[in-house]
Protein backbone atom coordinates (compact mmCIF):
# COMPACT_ATOMS: atom_id res chain seq x y z
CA UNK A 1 -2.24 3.49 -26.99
CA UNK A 2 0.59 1.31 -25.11
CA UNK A 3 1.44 5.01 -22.80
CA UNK A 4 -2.57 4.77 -22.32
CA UNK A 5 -2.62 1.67 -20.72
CA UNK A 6 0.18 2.28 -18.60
CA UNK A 7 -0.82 5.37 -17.06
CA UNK A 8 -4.22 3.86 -16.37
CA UNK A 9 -2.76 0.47 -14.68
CA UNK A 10 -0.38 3.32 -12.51
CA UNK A 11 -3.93 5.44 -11.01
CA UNK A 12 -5.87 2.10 -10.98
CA UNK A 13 -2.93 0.33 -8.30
CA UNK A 14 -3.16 3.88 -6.70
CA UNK A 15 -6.80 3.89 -5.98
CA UNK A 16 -6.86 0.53 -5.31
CA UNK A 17 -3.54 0.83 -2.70
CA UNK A 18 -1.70 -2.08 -4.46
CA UNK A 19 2.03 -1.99 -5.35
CA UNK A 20 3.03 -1.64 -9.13
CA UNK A 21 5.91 -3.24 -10.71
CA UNK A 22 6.87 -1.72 -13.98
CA UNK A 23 8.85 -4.10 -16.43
CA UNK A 24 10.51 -2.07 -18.95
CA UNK A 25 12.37 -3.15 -21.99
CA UNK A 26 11.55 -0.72 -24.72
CA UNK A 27 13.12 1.90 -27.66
CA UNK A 28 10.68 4.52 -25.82
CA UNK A 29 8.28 6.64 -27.63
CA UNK A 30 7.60 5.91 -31.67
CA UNK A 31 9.16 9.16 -33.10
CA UNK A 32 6.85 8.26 -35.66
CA UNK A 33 3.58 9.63 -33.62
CA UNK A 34 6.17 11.86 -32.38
CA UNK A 35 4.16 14.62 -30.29
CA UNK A 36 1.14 12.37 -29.88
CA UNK A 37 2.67 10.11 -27.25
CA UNK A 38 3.15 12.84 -25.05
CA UNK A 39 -0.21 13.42 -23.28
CA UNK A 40 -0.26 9.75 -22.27
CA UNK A 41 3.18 9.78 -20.74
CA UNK A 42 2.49 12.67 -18.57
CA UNK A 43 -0.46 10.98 -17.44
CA UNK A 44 1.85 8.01 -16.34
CA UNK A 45 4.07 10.87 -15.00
CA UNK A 46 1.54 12.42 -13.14
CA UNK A 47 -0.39 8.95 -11.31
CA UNK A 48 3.67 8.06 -10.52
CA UNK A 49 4.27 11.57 -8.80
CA UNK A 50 0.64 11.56 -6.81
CA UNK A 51 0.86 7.97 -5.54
CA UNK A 52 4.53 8.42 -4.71
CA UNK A 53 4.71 7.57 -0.82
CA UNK A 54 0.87 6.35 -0.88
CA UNK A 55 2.18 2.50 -2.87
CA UNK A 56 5.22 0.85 -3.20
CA UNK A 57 6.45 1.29 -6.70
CA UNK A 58 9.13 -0.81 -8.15
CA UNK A 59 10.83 -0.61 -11.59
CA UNK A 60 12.93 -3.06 -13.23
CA UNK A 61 15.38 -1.78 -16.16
CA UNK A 62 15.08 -5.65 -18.32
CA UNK A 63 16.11 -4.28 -21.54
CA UNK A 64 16.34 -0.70 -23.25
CA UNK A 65 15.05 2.78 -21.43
CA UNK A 66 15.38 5.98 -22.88
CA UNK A 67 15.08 9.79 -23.12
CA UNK A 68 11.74 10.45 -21.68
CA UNK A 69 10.69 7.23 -20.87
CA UNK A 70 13.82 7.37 -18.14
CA UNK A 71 12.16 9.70 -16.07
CA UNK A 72 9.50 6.76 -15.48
CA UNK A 73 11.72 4.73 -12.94
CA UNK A 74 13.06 7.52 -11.43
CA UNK A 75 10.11 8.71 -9.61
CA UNK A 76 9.70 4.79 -8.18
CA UNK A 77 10.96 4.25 -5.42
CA UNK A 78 13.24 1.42 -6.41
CA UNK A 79 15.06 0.93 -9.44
CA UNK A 80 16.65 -2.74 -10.36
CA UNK A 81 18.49 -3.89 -13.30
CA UNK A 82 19.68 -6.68 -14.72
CA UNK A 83 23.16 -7.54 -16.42
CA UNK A 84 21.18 -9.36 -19.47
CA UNK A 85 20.64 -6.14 -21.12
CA UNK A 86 19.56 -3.71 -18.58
CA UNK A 87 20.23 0.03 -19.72
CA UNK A 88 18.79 3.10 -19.46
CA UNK A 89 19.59 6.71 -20.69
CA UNK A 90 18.21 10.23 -21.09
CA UNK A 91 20.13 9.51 -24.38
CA UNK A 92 20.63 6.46 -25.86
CA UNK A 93 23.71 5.52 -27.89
CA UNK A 94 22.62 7.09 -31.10
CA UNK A 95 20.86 10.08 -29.94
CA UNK A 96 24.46 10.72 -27.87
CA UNK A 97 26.47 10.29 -31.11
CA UNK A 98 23.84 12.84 -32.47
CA UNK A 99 24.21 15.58 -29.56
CA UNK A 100 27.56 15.13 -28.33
CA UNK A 101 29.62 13.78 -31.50
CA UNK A 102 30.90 10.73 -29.10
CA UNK A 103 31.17 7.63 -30.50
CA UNK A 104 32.06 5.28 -27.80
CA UNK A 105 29.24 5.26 -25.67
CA UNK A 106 29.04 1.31 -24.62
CA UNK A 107 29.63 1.99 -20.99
CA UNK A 108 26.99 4.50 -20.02
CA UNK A 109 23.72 3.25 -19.16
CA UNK A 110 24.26 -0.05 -17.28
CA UNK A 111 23.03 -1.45 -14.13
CA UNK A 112 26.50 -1.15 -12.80
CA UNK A 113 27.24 1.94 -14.33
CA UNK A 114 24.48 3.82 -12.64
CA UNK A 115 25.14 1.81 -9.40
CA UNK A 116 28.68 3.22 -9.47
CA UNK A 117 28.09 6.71 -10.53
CA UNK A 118 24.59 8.01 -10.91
CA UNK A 119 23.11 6.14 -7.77
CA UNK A 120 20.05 5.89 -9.30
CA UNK A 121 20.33 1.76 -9.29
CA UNK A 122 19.26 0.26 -5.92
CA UNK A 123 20.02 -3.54 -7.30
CA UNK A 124 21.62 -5.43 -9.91
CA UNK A 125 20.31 -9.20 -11.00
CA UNK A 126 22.62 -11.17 -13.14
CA UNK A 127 19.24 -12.33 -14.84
CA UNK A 128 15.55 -11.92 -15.60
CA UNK A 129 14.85 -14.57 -13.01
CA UNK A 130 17.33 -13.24 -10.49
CA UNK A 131 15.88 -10.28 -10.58
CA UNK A 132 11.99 -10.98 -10.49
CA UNK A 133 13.03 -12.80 -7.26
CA UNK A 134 15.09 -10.14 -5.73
CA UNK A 135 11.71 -7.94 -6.09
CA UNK A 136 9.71 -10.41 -4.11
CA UNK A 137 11.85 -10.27 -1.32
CA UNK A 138 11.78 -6.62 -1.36
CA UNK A 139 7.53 -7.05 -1.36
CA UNK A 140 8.48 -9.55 1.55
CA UNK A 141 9.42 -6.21 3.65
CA UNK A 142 6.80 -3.52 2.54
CA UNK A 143 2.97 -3.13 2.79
CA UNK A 144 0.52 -2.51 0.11
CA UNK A 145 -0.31 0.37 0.82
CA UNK A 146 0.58 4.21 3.19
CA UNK A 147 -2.43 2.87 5.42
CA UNK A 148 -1.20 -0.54 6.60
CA UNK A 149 1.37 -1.78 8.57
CA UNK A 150 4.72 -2.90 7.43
CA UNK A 151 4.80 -7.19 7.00
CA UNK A 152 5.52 -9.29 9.84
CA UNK A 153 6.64 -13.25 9.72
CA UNK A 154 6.51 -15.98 12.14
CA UNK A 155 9.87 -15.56 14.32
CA UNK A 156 12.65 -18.24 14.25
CA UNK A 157 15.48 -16.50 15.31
CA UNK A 158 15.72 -16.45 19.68
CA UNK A 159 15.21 -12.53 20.26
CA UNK A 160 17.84 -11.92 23.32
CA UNK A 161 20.49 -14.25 21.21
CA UNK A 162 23.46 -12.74 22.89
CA UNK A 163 26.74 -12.47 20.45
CA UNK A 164 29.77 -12.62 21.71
CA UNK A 165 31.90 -11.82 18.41
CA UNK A 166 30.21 -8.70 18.93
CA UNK A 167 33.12 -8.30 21.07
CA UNK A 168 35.98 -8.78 18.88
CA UNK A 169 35.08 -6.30 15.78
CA UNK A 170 35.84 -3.18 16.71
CA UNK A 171 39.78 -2.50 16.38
CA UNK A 172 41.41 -1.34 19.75
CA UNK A 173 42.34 1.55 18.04
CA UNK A 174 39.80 3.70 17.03
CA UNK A 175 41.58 4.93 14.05
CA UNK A 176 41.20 1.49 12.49
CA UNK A 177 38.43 0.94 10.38
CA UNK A 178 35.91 -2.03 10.12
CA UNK A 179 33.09 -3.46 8.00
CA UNK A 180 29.89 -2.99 9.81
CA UNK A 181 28.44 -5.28 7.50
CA UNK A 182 29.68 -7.69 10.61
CA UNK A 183 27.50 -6.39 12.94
CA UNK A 184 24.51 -5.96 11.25
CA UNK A 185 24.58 -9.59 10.00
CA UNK A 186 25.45 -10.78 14.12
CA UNK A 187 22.02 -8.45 15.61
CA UNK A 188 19.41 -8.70 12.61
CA UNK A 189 16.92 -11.86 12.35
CA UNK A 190 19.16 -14.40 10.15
CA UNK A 191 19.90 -13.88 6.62
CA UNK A 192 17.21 -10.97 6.62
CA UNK A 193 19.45 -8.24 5.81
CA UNK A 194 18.79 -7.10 2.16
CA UNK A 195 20.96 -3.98 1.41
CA UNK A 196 19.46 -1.30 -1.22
CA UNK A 197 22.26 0.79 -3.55
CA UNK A 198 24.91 -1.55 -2.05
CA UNK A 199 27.98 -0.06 -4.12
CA UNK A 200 26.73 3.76 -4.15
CA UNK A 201 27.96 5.90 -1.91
CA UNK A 202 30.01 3.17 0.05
CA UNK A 203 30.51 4.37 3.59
CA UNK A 204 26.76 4.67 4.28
CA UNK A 205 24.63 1.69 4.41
CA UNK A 206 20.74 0.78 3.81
CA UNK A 207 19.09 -1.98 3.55
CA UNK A 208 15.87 -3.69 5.20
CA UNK A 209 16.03 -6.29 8.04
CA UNK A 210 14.14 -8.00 10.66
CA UNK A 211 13.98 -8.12 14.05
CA UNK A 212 11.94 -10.91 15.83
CA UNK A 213 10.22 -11.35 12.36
CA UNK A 214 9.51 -7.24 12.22
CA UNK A 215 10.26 -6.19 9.08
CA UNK A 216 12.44 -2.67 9.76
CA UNK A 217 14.88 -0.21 7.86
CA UNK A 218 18.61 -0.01 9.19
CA UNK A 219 20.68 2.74 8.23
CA UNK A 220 24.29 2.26 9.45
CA UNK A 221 28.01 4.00 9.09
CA UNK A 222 30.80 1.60 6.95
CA UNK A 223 33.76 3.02 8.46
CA UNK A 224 35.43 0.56 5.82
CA UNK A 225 34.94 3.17 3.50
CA UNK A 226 36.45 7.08 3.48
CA UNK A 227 36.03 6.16 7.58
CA UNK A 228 32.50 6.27 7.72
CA UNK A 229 32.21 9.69 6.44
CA UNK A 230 29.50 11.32 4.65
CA UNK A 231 29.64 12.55 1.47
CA UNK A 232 26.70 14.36 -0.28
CA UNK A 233 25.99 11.32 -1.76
CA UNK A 234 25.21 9.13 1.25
CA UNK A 235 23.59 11.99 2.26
CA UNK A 236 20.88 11.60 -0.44
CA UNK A 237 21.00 7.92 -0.27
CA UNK A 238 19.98 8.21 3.26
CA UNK A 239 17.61 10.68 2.44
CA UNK A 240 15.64 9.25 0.23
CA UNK A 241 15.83 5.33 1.55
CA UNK A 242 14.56 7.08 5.17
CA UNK A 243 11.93 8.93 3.15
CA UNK A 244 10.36 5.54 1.96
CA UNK A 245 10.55 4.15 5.19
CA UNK A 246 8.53 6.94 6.77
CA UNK A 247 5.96 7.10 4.43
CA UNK A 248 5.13 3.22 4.94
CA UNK A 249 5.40 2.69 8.36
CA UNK A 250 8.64 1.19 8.75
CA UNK A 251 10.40 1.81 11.95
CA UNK A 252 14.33 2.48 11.44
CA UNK A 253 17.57 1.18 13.67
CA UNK A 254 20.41 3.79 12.93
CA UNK A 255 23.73 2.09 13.78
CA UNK A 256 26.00 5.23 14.01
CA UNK A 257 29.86 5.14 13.22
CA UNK A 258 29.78 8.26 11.16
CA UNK A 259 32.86 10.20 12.13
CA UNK A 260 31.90 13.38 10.44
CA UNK A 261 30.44 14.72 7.65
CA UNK A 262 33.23 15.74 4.61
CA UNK A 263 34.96 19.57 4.62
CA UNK A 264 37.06 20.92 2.32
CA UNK A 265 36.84 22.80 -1.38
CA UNK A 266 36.12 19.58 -3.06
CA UNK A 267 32.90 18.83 -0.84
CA UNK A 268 31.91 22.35 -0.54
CA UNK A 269 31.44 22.98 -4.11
CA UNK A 270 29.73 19.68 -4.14
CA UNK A 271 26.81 21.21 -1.33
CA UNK A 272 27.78 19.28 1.61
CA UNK A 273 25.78 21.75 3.63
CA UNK A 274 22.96 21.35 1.54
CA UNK A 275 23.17 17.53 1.07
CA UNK A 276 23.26 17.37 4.70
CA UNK A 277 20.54 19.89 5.76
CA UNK A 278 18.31 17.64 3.71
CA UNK A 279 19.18 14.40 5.87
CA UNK A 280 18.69 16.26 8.86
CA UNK A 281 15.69 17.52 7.48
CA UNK A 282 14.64 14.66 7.52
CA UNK A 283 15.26 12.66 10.25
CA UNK A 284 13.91 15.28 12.29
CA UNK A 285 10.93 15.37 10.01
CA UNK A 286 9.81 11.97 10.53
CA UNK A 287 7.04 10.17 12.33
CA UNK A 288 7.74 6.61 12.53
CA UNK A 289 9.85 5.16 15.80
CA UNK A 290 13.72 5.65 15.08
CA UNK A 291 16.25 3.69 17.49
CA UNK A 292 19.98 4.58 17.62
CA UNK A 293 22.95 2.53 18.63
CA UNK A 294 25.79 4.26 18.90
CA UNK A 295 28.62 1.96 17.80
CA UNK A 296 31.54 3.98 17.48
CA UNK A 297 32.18 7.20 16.49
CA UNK A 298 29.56 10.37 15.84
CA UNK A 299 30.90 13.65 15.49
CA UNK A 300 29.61 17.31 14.32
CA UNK A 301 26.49 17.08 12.27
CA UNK A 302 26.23 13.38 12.72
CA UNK A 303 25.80 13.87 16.76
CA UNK A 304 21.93 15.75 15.93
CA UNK A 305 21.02 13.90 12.56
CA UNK A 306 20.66 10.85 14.20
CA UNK A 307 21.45 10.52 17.90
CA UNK A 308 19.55 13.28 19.97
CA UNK A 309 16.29 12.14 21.86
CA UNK A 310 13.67 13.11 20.93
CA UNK A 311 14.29 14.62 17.37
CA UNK A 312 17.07 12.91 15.17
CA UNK A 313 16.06 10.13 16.99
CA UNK A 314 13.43 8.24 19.69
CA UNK A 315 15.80 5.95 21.62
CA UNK A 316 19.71 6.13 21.48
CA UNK A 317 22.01 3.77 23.32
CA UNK A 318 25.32 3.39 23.48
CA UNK A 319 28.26 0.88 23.01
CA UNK A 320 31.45 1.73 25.83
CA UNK A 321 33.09 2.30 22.48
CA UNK A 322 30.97 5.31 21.32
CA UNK A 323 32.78 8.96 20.94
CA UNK A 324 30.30 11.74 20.88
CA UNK A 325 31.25 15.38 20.84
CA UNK A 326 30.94 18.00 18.07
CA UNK A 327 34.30 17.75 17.30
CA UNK A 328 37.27 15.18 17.28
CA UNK A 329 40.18 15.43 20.14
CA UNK A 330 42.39 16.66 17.29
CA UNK A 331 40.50 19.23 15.80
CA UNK A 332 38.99 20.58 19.37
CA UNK A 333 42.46 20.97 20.39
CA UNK A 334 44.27 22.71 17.47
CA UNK A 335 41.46 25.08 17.83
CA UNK A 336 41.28 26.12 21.79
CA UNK A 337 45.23 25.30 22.22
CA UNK A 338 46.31 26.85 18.90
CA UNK A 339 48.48 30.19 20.64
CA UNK A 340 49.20 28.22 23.25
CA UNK A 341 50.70 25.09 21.41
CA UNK A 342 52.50 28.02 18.90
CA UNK A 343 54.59 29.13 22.11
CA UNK A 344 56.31 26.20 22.89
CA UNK A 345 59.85 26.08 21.11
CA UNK A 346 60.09 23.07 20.25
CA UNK A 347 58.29 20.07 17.90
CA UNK A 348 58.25 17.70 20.27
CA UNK A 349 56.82 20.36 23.61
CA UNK A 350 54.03 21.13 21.11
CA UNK A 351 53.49 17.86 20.16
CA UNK A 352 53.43 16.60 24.13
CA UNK A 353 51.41 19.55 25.35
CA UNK A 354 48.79 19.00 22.06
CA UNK A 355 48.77 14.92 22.88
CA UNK A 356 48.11 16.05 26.77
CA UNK A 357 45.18 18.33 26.03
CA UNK A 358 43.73 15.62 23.44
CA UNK A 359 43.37 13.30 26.11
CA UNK A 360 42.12 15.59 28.82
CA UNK A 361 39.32 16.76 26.36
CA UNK A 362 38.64 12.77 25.26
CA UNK A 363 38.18 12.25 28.89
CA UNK A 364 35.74 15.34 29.72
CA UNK A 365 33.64 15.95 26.35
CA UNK A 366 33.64 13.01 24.19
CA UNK A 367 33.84 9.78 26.43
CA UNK A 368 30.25 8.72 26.61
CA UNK A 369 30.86 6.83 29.71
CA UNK A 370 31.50 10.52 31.67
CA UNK A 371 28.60 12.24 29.79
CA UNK A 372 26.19 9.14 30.55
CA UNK A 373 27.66 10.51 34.21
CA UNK A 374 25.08 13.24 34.82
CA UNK A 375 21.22 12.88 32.51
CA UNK A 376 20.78 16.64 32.26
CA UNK A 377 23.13 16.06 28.98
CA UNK A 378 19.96 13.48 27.89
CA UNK A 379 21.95 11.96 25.18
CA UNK A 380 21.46 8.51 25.95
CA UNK A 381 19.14 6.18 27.41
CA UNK A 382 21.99 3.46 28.43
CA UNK A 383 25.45 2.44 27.71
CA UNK A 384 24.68 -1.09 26.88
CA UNK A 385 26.79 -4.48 26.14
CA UNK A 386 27.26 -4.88 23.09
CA UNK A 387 26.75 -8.65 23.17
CA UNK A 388 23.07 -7.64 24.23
CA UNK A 389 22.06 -5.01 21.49
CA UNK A 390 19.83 -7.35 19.80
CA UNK A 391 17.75 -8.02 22.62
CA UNK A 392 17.77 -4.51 23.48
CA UNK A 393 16.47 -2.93 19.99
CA UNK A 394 13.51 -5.51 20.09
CA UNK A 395 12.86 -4.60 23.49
CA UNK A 396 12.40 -0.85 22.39
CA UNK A 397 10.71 -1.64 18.84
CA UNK A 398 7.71 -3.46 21.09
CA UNK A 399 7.56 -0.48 23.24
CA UNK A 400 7.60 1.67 20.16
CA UNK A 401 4.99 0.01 18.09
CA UNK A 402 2.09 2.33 19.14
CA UNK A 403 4.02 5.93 18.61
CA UNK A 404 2.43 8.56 17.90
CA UNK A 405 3.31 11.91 16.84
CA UNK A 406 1.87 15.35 16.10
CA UNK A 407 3.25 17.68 13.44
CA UNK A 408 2.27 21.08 12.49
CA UNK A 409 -0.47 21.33 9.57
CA UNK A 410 1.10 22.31 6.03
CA UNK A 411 0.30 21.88 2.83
């Protein structure tokens, strides 16, 4: 009766193109009734998997969620938990003792175990109350429904506030890392940035923002983090957190200092190229407008995921800082120079004649200042000041905010 209700409050908020907000604290399905549950729950199931992308829908993990009740939250689009008591499973403690013969299985199933590992936690409250808050400021951001537009509020912020610690983040050397955390807080409206699956997947950030009282998606590089590299996981984190935004109406600000994405057996067995596909899948895929700032560095796969006008991306400036080129100085070089750099006798010739062609090919192919030069190349729109790039993405979300775009018919 209880799996009734809840599938029928999930196709009534459906039809009526309201957001639902599941509470869950629960030992799942009585074994008792054992088979009998089951109809109901696929019902719930099913109204979840239809009216994904057409409402908001928002789960919070408050107590116990297991076994097949655990696919429930999954198939939201946001998942929250909270440290008084928050857990869920596929198997819970005793049904894992069962299976698997472990005993110790206190660890698995927490809000900051699945934050960690899993990524399927986008937020962790300390509380009940915490947490019931932290899900109206996410409501704060979205509309009801696949038909409206995103939220707007009443602006307080000055929209061409100029910053000059913009200025002083970025390390001279570009093989120093940063938290871009810094900038986003310095360019968004203030205190609007609230950042979904912060500790997941670390060198890839998303999050929702304002600008001029917009409410927006901002998907950024955290060179603090493995460089700013992808891994297959913030490949899927950006995946699916662009997704959302595309099928509500959300326009997205990229802020690109993603060096590369990851090589090498480890990330290859892991699907890189498939992880990645998926992102670019995606971005290309999508309808709503996309602005790109170029911070720092984009390299390989990076450069067309996010950067090219007009398919990764609608409008793409740059900072004087950016590098953009399919590959690095140092792997460009050991590649074209390789026989050359072999012939030299010596450590230090090679390493002078390598250093010499490195900066020659910095100079001609990745410095966007020469490849802003001539606009056949059409990469960017403008190499801007970075003490301006607030201004300037408000600028282009007001001339964005009637896009429209055709895409083939499909099924």
């Amino acid at each position: 009766g209880h799996a009734v209700k809840v599938a029928n409050i999930t196709k009534m908020a459906g039809e009526m193109g309201v957001p639902i907000i599941n509470f869950i604290d629960s030992a799942g399905a009585r074994l008792q009734e054992a088979s009998q549950c089951t109809r109901a729950g696929a019902a719930s199931y099913h109204y979840q998997s239809i009216f994904s992308g057409v409402i908001p829908q928002i789960t919070l993990i408050c107590g116990g969620c297991a076994a097949g009740q655990a696919y429930a939250p999954l198939l939201t689009d946001f998942v929250f938990f909270t440290r008084t008591g928050g857990n869920m499973w596929l198997g819970g403690p005793r049904a894992t003792m069962g299976v698997t013969g472990a005993e110790d299985t206190t660890e698995i199933g927490s809000g900051d175990y699945h934050m960690k590992y899993s990524g399927e936690c986008h937020y962790i409250a300390d509380n009940d109350e915490e947490a019931i808050a932290a899900i109206k400021k996410l409501l704060s951001y979205l509309p009801s429904n696949c038909d409206e537009k995103p939220p707007s509020v009443t602006p307080t912020d000055e929209p061409n506030r100029r910053e000059e610690k913009l200025l002083d983040i970025l390390p001279a050397d570009p093989r120093r890392s940063y938290d871009m955390h810094e900038i986003i807080d310095l360019i968004v409206d203030k205190d609007s940035f609230f950042e979904m699956q912060e500790d997941y997947a670390k060198s890839s950030i998303t999050g929702f923002c304002r600008f001029n009282g917009y409410s927006c998606g901002l998907v950024a590089g955290n060179p603090a983090y493995i460089a700013g590299s992808l891994s297959p996981d913030c490949c899927d984190k950006e995946t699916r957190f662009l997704t959302f935004c595309d099928c509500f109406n959300i326009p997205v600000i990229f802020l690109i200092d993603h060096p590369a994405l990851l090589v090498g057996d480890e990330w290859e067995r892991m699907g890189i190229i498939r992880h990645g596909t998926k992102l670019l899948h995606t971005t290309n895929c999508m309808t709503v407008p996309k602005i790109t700032i170029l911070v720092r560095k984009s390299y390989g796969g990076t450069s067309v995921f996010y950067n090219v006008p007009p398919y990764g991306t609608d409008i793409a400036y740059a900072w004087p800082t950016a590098e953009f080129s399919p590959m690095g100085p140092d792997g460009a070089v050991s590649i074209i120079y390789d026989r050359q750099i072999k012939e030299f006798p010596t450590s230090e010739e090679r390493l002078a004649f390598a250093e010499g062609k490195k900066k020659e090919y910095f100079e001609q192919y990745v410095d966007v200042v020469h490849l802003a030069e001539n606009m056949r190349y059409d990469f960017f729109y403008d190499i801007i000041d970075p003490r301006n790039t607030r201004g300037i993405i408000i600028s282009a979300l007001e001339f964005l905010k009637n896009k429209k775009v055709a895409r083939p018919k499909r099924k």
